[in-house]
Protein backbone atom coordinates (compact mmCIF):
# COMPACT_ATOMS: atom_id res chain seq x y z
CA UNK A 1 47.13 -11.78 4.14
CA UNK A 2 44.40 -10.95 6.85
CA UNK A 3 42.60 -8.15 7.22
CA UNK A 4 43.28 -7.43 10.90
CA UNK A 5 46.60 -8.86 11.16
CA UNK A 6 50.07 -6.94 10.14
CA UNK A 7 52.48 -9.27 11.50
CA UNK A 8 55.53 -6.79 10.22
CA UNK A 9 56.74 -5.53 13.28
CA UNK A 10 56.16 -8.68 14.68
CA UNK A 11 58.74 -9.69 12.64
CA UNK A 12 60.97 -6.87 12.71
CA UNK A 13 61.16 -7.66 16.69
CA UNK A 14 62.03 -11.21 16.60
CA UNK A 15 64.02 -10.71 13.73
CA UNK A 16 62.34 -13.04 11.68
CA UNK A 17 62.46 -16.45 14.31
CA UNK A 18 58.94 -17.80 13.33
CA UNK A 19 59.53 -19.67 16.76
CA UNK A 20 59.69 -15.99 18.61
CA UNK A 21 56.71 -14.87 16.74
CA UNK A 22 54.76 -17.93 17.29
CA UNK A 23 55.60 -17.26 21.05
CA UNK A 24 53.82 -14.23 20.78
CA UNK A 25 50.98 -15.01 19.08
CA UNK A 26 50.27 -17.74 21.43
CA UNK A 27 50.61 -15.72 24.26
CA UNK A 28 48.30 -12.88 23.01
CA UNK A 29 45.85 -15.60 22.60
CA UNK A 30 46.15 -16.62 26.08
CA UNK A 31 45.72 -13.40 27.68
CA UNK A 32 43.70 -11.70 25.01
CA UNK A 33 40.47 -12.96 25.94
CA UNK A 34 40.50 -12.46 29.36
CA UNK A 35 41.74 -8.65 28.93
CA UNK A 36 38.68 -8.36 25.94
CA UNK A 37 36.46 -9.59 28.91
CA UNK A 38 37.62 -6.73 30.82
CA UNK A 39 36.93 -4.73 28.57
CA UNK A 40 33.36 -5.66 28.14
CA UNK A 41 32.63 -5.38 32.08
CA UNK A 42 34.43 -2.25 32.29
CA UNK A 43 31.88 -0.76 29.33
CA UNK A 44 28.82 -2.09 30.68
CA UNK A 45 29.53 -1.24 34.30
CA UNK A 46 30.01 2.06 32.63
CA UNK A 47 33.95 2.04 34.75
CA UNK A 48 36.14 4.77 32.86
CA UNK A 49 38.79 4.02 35.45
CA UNK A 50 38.80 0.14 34.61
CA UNK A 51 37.53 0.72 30.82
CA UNK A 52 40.98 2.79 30.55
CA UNK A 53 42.80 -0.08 32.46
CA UNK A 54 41.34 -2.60 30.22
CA UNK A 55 42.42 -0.78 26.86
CA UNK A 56 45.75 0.11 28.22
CA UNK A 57 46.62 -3.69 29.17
CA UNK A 58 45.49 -4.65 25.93
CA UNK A 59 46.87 -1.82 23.42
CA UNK A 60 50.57 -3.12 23.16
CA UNK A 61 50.07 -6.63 22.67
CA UNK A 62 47.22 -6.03 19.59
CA UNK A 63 50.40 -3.17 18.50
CA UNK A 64 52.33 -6.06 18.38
CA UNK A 65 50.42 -8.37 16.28
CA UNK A 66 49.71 -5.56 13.58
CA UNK A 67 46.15 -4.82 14.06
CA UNK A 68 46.66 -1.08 13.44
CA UNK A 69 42.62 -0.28 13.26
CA UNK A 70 42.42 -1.81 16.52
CA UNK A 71 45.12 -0.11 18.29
CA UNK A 72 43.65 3.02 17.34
CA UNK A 73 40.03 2.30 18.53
CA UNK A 74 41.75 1.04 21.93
CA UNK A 75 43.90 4.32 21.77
CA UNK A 76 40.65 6.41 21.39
CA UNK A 77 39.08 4.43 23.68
CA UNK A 78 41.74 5.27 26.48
CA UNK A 79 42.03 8.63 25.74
CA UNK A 80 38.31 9.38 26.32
CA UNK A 81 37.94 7.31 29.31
CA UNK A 82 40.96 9.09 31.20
CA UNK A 83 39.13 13.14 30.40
CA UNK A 84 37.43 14.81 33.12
CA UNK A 85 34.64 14.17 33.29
CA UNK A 86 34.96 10.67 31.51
CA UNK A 87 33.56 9.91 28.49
CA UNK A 88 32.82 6.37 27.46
CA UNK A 89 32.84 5.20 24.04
CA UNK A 90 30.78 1.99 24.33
CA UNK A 91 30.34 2.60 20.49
CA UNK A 92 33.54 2.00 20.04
CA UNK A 93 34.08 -0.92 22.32
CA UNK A 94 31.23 -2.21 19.88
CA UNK A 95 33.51 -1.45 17.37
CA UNK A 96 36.52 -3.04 18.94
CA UNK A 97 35.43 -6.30 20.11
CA UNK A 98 34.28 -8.01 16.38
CA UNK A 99 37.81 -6.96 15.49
CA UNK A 100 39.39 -8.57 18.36
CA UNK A 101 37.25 -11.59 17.26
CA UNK A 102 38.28 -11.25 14.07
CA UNK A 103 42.54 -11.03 15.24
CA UNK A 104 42.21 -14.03 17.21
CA UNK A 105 40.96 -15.97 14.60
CA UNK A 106 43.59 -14.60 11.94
CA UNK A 107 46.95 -15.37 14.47
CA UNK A 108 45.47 -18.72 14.87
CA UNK A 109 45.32 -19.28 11.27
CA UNK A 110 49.09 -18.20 11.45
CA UNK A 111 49.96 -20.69 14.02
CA UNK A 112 48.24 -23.80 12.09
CA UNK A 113 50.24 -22.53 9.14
CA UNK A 114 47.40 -21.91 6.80
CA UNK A 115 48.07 -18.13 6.45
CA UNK A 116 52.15 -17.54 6.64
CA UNK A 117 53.48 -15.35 9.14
């Protein structure tokens, strides 16, 4: 399988209706750019508030499609933004976003059926 994608719980959740999980996937692709976008502002406006927004928004959905690395570099992410004083971990956004890339491209290869759920 993928290196980024996990689609176990996925599967767990929709107790194994391809259907259901294929309704998922397609709806993390909808929204996923838009929050990664987010993201990306939030970093280079240097927002903590919106950079924690941004991660927290995104963090469930990338749970649910199994990209574990990811989840913890949002996780971290969060965590930092929301101390006082802030601290932003742009490196890790620069982490994060290639592997975002990388998800997106995996869960579409799921939905054409070239890589099997």
């Amino acid at each position: 399988m993928a290196l980024h994608v996990d689609l176990g719980f996925l599967r767990r959740i929709c107790k194994g209706d391809h259907a259901r999980m294929a309704e998922f996937i397609r709806a993390y692709l909808t929204t996923a750019p838009r929050l990664y976008e987010d993201l990306t502002e939030a970093a280079q406006r240097g927002d903590a508030k919106a950079l924690s927004a941004a991660t927290h928004d995104l963090r469930p959905q990338v749970h649910y499609m199994g990209a574990h690395r990811l989840a913890e570099l949002l996780e971290t992410i969060d965590q930092q933004a929301r101390l006082e004083p802030p601290v932003l971990r742009i490196d890790l956004v620069d982490l994060a976003l290639p592997i975002g890339g990388a998800l997106s491209v995996e869960l579409h290869e799921v939905l054409e059926g070239s890589v099997r759920p």
